[in-house]
Protein backbone atom coordinates (compact mmCIF):
# COMPACT_ATOMS: atom_id res chain seq x y z
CA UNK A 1 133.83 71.44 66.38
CA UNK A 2 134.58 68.21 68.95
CA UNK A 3 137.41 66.19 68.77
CA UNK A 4 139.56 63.89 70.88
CA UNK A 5 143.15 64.62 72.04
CA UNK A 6 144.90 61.61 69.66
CA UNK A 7 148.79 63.16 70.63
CA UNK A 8 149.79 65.18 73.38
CA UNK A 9 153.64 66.57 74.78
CA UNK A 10 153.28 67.89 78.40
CA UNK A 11 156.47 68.84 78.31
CA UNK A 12 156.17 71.39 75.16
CA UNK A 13 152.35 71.85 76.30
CA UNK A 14 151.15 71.22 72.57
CA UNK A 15 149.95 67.89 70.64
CA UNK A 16 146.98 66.93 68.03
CA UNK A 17 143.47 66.63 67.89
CA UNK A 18 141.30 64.28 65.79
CA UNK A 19 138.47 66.25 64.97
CA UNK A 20 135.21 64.08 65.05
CA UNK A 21 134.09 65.27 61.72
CA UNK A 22 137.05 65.47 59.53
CA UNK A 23 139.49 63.18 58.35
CA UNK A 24 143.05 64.93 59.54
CA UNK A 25 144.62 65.94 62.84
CA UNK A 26 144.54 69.83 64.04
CA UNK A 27 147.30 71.41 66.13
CA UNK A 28 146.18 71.86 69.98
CA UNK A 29 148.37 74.13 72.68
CA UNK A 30 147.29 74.82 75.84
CA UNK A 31 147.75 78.44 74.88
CA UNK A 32 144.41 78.11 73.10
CA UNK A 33 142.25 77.27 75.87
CA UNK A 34 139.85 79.82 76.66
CA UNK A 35 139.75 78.66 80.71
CA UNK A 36 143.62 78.35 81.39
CA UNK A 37 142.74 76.66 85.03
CA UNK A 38 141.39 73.56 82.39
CA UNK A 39 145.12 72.79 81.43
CA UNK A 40 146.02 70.28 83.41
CA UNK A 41 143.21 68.07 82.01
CA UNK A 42 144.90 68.04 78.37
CA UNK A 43 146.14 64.48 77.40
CA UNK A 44 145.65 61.81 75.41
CA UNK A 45 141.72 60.89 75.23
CA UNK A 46 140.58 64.12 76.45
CA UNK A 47 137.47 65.60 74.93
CA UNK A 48 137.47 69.41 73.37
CA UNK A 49 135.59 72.11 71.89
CA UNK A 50 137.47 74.21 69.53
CA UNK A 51 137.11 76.63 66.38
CA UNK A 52 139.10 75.65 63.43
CA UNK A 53 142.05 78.01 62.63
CA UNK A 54 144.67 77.86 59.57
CA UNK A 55 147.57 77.04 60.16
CA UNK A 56 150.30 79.46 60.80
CA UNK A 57 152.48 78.53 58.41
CA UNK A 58 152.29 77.26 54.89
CA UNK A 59 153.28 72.77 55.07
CA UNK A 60 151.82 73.17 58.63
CA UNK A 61 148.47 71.19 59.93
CA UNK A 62 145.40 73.84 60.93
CA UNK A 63 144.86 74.36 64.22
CA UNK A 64 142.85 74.35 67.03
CA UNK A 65 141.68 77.91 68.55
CA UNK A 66 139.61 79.01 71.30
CA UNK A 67 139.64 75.42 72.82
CA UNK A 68 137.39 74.18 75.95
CA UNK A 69 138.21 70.92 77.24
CA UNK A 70 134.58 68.32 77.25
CA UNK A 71 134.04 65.96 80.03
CA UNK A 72 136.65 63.95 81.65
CA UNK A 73 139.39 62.06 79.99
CA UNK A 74 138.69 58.68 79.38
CA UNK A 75 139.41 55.57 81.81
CA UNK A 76 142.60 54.86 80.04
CA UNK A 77 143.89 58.55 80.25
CA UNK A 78 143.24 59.08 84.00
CA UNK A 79 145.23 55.93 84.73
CA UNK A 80 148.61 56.78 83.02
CA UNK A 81 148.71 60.39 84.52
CA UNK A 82 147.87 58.58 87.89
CA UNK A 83 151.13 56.36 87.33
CA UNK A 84 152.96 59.23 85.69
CA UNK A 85 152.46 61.06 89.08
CA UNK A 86 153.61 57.96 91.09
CA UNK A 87 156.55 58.12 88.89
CA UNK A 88 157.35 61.72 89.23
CA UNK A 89 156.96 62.01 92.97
């Protein structure tokens, strides 16, 4: 399944994914990707590949598993991590 990154928490490592083909969010940590050197490219407007898991807990959204990040982040995304970093450093 593809989706795009809609939420994402760098701090807790975790946010949401709108899949392309269904109408509600899935759960996305970067414990889940299957090439852990991919993520620092997690954010809002990234691109991923991921199977569709339930969720862990009953009330909770599904989630994403076995996740592989598509392509580069759009325009958008690239820019506020480049002022983010500004910020930080």
């Amino acid at each position: 399944m593809i989706g795009t990154v809609v939420k994402w928490f760098e701090e807790n490592s975790f946010g949401f994914a709108k899949p392309d083909a269904l109408a509600f969010d899935v759960f996305v940590h970067s414990d889940f990707l299957v090439d852990q050197s991919e993520k620092a490219r997690l954010g809002v407007g990234q691109r991923i590949a991921f199977d569709l898991a339930p969720a862990v807990r009953k009330g909770l959204k599904p989630r994403a598993a076995r996740v592989a990040v598509v392509g580069a982040a759009s325009f958008e995304e690239q820019r506020s991590r480049s002022k983010a970093a500004r910020l930080k450093g």
